[in-house]
N, C-alpha and C. Protein backbone atom coordinates (compact mmCIF):
# COMPACT_ATOMS: atom_id res chain seq x y z
N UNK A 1 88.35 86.73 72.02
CA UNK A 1 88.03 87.12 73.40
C UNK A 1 87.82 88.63 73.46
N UNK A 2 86.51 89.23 74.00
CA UNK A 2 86.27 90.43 73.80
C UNK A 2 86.83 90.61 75.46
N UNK A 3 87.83 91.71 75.10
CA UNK A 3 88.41 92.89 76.68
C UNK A 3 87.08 93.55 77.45
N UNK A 4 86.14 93.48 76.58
CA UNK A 4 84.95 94.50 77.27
C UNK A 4 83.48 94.07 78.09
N UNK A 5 83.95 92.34 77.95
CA UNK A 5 82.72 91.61 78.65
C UNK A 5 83.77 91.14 79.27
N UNK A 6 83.05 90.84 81.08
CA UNK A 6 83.75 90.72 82.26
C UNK A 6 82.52 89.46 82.69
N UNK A 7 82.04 88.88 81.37
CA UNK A 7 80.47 87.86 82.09
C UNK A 7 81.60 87.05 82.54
N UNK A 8 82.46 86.44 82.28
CA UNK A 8 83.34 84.93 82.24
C UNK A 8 84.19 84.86 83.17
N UNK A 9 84.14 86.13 83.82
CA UNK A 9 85.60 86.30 85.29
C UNK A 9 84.48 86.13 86.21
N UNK A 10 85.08 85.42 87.46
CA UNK A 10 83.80 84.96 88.61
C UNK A 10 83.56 85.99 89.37
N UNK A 11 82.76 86.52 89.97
CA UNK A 11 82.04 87.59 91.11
C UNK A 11 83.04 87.86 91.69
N UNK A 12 83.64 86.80 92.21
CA UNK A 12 84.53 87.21 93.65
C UNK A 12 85.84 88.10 93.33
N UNK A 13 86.30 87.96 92.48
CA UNK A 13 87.11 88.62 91.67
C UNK A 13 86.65 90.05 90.97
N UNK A 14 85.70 90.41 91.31
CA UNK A 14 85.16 91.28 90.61
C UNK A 14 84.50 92.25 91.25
N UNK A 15 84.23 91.72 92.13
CA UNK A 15 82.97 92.71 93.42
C UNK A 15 83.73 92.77 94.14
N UNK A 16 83.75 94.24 95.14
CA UNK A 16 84.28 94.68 96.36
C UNK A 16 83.90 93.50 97.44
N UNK A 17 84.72 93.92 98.60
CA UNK A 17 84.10 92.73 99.75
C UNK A 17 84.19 94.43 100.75
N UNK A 18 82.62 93.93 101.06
CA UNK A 18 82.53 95.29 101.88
C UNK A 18 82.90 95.09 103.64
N UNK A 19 82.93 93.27 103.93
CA UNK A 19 83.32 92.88 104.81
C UNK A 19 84.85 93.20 105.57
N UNK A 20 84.73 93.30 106.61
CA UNK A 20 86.28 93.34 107.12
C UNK A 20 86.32 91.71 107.73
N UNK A 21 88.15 91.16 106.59
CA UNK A 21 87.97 89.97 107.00
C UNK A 21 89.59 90.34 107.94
N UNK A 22 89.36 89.32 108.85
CA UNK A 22 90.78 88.67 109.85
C UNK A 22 91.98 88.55 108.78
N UNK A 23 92.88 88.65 109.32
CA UNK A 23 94.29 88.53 108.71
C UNK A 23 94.31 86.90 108.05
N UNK A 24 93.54 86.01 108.90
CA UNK A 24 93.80 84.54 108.22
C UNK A 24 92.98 84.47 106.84
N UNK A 25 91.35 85.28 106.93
CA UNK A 25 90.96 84.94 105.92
C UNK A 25 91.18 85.95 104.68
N UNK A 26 92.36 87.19 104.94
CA UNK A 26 92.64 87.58 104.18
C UNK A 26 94.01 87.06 103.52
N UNK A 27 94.80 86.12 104.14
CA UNK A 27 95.66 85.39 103.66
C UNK A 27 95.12 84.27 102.19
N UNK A 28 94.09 83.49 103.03
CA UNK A 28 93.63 83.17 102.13
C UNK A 28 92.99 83.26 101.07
N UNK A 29 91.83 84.31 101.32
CA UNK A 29 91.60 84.90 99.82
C UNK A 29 92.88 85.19 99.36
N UNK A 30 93.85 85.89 99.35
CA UNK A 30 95.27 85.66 98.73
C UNK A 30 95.91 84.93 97.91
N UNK A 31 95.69 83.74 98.41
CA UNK A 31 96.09 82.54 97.73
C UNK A 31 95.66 82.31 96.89
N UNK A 32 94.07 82.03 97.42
CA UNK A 32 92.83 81.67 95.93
C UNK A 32 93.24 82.76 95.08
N UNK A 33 93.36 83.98 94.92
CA UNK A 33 93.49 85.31 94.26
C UNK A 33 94.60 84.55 93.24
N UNK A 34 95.51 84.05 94.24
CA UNK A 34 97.20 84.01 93.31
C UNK A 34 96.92 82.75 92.59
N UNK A 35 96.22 82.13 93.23
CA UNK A 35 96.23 80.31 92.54
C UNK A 35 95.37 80.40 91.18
N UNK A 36 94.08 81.26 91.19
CA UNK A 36 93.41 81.62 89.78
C UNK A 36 94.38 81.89 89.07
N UNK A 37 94.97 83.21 89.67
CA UNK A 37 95.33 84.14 88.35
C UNK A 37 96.31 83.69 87.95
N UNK A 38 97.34 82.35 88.44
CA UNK A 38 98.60 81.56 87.49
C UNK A 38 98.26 80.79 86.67
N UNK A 39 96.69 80.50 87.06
CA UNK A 39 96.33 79.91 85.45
C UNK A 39 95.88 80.19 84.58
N UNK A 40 95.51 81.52 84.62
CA UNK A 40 94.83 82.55 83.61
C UNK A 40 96.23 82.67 82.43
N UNK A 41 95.37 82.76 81.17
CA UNK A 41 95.99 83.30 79.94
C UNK A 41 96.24 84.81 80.11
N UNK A 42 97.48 85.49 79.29
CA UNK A 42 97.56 86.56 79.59
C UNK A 42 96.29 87.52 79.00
N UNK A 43 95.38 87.59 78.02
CA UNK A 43 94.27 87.94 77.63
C UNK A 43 93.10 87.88 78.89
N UNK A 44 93.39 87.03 79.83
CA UNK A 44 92.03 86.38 80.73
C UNK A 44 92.71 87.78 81.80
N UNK A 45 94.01 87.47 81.91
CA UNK A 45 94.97 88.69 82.97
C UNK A 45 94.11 90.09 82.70
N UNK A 46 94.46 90.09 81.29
CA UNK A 46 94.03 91.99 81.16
C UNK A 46 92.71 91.92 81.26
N UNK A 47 91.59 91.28 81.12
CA UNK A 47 90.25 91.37 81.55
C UNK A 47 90.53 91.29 82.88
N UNK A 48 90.93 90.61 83.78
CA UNK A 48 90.67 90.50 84.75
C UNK A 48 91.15 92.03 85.28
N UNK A 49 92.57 91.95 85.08
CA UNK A 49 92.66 94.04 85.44
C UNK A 49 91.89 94.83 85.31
N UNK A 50 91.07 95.00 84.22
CA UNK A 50 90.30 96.05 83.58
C UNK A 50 88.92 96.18 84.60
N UNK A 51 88.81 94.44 84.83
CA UNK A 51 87.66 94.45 86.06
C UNK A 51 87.62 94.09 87.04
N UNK A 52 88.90 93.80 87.41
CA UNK A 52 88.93 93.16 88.89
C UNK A 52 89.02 94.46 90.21
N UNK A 53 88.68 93.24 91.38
CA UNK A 53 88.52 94.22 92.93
C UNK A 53 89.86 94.53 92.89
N UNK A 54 89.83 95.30 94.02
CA UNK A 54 90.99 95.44 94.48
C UNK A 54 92.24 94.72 94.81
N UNK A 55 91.83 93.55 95.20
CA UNK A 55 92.52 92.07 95.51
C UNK A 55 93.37 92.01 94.37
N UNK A 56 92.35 91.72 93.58
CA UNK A 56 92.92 91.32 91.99
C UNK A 56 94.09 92.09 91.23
N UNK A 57 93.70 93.78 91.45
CA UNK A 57 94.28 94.87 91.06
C UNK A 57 95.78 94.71 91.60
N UNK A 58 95.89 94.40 93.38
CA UNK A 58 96.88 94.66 93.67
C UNK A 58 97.84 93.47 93.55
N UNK A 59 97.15 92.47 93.03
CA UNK A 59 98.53 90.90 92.77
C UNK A 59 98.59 91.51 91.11
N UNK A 60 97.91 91.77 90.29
CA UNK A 60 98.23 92.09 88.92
C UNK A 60 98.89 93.19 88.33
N UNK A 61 98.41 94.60 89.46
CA UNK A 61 99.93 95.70 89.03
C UNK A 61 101.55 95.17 89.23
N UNK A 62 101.66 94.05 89.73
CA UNK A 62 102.68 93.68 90.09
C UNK A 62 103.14 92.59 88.87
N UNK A 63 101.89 92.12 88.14
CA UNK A 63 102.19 91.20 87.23
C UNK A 63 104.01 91.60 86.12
N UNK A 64 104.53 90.45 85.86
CA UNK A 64 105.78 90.52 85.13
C UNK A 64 105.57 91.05 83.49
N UNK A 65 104.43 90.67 83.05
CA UNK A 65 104.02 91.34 81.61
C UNK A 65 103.31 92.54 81.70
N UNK A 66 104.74 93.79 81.42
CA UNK A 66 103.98 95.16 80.90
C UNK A 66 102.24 95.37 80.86
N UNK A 67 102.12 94.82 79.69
CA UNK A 67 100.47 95.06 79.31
C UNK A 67 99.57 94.95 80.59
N UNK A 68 99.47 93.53 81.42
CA UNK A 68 98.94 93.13 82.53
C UNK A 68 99.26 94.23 83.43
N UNK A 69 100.21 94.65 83.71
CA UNK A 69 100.42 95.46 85.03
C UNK A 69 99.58 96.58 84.59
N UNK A 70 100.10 97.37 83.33
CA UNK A 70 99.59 98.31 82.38
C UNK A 70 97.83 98.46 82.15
N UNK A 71 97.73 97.35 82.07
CA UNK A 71 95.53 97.25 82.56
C UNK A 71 95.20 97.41 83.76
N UNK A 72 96.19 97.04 84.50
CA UNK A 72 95.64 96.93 86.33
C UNK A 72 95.53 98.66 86.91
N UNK A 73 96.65 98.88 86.36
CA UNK A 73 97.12 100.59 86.43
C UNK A 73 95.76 101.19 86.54
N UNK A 74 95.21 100.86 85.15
CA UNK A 74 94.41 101.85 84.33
C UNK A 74 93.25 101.51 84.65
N UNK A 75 92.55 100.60 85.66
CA UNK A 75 91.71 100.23 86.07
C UNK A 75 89.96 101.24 86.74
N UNK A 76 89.26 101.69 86.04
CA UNK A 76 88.50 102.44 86.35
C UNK A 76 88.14 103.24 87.69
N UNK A 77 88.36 101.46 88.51
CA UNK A 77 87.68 101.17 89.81
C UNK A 77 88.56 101.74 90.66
N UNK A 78 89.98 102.02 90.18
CA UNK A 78 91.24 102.41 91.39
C UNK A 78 91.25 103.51 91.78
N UNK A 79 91.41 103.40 93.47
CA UNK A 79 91.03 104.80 94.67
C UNK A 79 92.30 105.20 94.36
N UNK A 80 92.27 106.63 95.35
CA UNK A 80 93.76 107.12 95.88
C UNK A 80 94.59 106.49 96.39
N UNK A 81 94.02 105.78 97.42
CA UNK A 81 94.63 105.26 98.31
C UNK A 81 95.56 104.14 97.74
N UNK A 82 95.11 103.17 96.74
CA UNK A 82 95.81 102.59 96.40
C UNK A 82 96.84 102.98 95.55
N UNK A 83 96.48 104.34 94.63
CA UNK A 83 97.47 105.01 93.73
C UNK A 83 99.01 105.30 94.61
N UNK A 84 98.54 105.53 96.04
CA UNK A 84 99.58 106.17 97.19
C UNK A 84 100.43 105.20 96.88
N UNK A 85 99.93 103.96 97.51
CA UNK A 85 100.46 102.67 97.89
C UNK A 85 101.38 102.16 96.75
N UNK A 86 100.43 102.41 95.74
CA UNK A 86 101.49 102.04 94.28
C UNK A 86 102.65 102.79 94.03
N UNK A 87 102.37 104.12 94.16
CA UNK A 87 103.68 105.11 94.06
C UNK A 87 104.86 104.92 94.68
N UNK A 88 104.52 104.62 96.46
CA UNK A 88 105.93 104.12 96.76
C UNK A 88 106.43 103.07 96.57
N UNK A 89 105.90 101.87 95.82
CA UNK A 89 106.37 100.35 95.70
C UNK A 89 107.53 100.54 95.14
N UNK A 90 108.44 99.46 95.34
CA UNK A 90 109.50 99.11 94.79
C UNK A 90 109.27 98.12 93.80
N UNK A 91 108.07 97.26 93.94
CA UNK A 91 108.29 96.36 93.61
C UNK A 91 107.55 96.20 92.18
N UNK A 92 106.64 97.96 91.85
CA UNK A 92 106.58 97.95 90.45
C UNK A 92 106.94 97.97 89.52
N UNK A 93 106.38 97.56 87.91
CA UNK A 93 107.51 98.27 86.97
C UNK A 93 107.78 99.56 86.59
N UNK A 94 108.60 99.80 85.79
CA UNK A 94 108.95 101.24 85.62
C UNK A 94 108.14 101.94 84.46
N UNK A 95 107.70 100.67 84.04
CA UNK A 95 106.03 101.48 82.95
C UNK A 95 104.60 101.46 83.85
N UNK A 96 104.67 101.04 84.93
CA UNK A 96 103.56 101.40 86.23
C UNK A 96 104.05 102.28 86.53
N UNK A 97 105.15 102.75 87.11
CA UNK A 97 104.96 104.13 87.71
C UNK A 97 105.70 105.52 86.77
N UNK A 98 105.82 105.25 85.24
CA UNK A 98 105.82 106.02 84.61
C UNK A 98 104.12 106.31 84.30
N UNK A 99 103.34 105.20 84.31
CA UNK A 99 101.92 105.73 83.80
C UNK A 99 101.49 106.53 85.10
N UNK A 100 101.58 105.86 86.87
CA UNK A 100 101.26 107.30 87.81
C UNK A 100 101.78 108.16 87.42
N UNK A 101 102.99 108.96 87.23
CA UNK A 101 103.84 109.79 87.31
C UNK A 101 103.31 110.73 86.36
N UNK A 102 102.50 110.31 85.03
CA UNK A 102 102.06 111.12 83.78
C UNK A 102 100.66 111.78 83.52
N UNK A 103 100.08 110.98 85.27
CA UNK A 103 98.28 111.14 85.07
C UNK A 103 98.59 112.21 86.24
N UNK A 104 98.00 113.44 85.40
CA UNK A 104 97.22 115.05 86.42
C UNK A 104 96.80 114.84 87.62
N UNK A 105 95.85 113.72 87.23
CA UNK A 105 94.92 113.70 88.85
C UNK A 105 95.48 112.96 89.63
N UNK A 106 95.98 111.89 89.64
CA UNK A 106 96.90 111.44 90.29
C UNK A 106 98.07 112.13 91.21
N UNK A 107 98.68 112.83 90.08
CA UNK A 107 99.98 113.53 91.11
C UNK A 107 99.55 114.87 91.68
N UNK A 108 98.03 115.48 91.24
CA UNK A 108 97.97 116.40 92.23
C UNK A 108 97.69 116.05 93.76
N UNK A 109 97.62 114.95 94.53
CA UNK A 109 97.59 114.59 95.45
C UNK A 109 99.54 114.32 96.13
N UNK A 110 99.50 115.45 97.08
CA UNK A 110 101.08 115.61 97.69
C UNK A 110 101.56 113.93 98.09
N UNK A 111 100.95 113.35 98.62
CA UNK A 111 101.58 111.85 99.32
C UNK A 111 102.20 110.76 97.81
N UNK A 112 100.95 111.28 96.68
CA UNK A 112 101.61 110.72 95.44
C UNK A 112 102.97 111.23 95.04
N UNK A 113 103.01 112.63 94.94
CA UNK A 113 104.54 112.73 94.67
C UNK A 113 105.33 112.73 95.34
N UNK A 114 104.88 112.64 96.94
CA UNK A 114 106.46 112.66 97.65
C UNK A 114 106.91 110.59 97.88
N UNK A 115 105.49 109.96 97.31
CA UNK A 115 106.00 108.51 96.94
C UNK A 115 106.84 108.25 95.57
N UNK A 116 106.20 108.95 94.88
CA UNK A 116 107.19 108.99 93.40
C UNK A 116 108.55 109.63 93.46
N UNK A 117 108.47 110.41 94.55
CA UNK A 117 110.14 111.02 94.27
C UNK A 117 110.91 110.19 94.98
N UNK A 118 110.62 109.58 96.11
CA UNK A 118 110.92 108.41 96.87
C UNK A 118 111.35 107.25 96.17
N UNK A 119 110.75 107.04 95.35
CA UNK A 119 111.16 105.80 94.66
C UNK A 119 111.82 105.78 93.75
N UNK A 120 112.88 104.65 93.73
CA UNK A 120 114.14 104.57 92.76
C UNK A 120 113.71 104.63 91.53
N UNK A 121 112.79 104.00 91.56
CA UNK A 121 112.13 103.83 89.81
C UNK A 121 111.35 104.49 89.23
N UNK A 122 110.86 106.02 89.97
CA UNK A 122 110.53 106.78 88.94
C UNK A 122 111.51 107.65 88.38
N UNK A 123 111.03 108.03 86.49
CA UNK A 123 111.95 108.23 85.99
C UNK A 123 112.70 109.94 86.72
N UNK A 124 114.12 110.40 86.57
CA UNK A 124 114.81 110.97 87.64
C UNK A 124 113.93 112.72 87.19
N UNK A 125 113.67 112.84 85.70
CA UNK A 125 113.45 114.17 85.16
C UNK A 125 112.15 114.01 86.03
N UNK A 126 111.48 113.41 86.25
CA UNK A 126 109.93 113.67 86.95
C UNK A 126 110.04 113.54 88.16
N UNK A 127 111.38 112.74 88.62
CA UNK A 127 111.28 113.58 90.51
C UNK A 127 111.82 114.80 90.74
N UNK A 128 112.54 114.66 89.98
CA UNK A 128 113.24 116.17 90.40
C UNK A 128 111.98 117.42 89.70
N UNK A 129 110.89 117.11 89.08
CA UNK A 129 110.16 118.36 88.69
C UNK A 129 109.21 118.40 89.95
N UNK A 130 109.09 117.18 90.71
CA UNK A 130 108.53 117.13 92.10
C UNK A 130 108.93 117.28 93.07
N UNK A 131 110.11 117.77 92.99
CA UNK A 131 110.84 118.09 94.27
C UNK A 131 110.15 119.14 94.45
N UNK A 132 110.26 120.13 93.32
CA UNK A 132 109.54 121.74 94.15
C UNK A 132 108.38 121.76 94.84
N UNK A 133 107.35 120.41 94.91
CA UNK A 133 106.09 120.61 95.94
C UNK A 133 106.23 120.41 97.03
N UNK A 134 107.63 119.70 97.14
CA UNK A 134 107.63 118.91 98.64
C UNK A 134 108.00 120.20 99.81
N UNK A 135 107.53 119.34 101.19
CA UNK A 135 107.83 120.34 101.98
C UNK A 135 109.70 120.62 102.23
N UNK A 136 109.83 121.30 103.38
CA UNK A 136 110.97 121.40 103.72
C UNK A 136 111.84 120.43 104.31
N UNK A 137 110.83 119.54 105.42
CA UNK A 137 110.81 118.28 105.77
C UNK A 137 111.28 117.17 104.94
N UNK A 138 110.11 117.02 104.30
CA UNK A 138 110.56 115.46 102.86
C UNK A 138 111.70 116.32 102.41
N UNK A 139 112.09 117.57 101.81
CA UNK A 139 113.12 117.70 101.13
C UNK A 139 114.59 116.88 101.81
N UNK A 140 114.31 117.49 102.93
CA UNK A 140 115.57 117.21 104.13
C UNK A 140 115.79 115.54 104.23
N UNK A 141 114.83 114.76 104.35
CA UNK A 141 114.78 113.42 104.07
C UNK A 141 115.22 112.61 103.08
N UNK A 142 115.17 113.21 101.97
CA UNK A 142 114.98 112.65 100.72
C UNK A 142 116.58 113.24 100.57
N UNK A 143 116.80 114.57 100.81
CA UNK A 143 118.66 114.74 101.19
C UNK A 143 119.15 114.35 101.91
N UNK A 144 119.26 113.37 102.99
CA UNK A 144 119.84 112.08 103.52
C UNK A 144 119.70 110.83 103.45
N UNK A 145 118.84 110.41 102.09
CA UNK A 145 118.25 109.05 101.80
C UNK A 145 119.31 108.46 101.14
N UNK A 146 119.47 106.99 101.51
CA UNK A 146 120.69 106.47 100.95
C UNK A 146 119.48 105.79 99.36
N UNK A 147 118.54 105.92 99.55
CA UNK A 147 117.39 105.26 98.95
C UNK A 147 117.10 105.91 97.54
N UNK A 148 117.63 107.52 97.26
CA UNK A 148 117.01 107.86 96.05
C UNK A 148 118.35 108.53 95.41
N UNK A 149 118.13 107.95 94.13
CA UNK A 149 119.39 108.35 93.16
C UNK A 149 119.80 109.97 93.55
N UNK A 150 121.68 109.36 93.25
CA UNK A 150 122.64 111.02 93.67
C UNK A 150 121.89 112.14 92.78
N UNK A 151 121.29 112.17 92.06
CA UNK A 151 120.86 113.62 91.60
C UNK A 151 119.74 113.86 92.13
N UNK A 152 118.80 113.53 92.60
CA UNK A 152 117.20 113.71 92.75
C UNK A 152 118.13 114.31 94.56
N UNK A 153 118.78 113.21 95.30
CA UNK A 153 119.67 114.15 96.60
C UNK A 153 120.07 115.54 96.73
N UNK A 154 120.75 115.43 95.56
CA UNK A 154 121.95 116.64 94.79
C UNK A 154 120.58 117.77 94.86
N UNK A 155 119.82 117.58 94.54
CA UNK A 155 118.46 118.48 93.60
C UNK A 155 117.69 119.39 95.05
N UNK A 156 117.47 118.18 96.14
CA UNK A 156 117.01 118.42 97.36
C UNK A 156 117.75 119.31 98.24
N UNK A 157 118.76 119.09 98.57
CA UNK A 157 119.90 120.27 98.52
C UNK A 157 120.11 121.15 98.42
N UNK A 158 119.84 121.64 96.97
CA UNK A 158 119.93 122.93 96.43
C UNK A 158 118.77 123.75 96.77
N UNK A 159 117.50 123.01 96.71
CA UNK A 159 116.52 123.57 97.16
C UNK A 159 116.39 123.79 98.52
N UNK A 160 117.32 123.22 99.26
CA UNK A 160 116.58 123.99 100.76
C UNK A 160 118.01 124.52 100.71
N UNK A 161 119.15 124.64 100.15
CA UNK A 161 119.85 126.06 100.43
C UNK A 161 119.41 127.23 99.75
N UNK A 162 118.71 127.00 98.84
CA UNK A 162 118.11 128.41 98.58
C UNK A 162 117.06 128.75 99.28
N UNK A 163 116.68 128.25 99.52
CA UNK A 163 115.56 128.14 100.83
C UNK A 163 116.16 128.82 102.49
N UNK A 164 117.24 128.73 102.10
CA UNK A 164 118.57 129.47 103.26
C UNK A 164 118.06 128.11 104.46
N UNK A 165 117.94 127.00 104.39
CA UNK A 165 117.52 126.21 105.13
C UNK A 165 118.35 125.12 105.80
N UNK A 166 119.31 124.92 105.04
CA UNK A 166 120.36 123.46 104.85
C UNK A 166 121.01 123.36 106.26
């Protein structure tokens, strides 16, 4: 199975929908989305990441096998917007948002790192090197969050008392 031909994955899975659909028929594309892709082989998975819409992208970064999530990541086609969305998930793995956390272009956008420092699961040495972009605000937040590990708190802290701010 060649990773680099996308002839054998169907259109719909593959092409944007430039349409705005209703909440029902975006439920359902949903389903169809989820009902394909449980019968896909994990090989059919990482093609499908490498080329799937957005739909596809966002049930497969979530996929349980590394590699799969790991293709969806790395997906050519993926905006900001969804990078945002990914950053604050909880519900990724911790080799998804170690791969945001490591890409330039990615974290030069502020909403990416103040989602990565936010989240439990990025690793702690790379929030705390993101603490210094955040404002004074997120700092202050993120130092009353019951949500992000005692040191990345501890870290926020220090920075807005030197900041003479606290």
């Amino acid at each position: 199975m060649d990773l680099n031909d996308a002839s054998d994955i169907p259109p719909e899975l593959i092409e944007e929908s430039e349409k705005e659909l209703d909440d029902d028929e975006k439920e359902e594309r949903g389903r169809n989305i989820m009902a394909r892709v449980g019968k896909m082989s994990i090989m059919e998975k990482m093609k499908l990441a490498r080329f799937g819409n957005t739909d596809a992208r966002a049930l497969l970064v979530r996929d349980r096998n590394k590699l799969v999530a790991s293709a969806a990541i790395r997906n050519p086609k993926i905006g900001d917007a969804e990078i945002e969305g990914y950053a604050r998930s909880r519900q990724l793995s911790d080799e998804v948002i170690r791969i945001i956390s490591n890409n330039k272009q990615w974290t030069r956008n502020y909403a990416v790192k103040r989602g990565l420092v936010m989240n439990p699961k990025c690793p702690q040495g790379t929030a705390i090197k993101f603490l210094n972009f955040l404002t004074d605000r997120d700092l202050g937040a993120l130092m009353r969050s019951r949500d992000v590990p005692g040191p990345i708190s501890v870290q926020a802290r220090r920075l807005l008392a030197r900041k003479g701010k606290k």
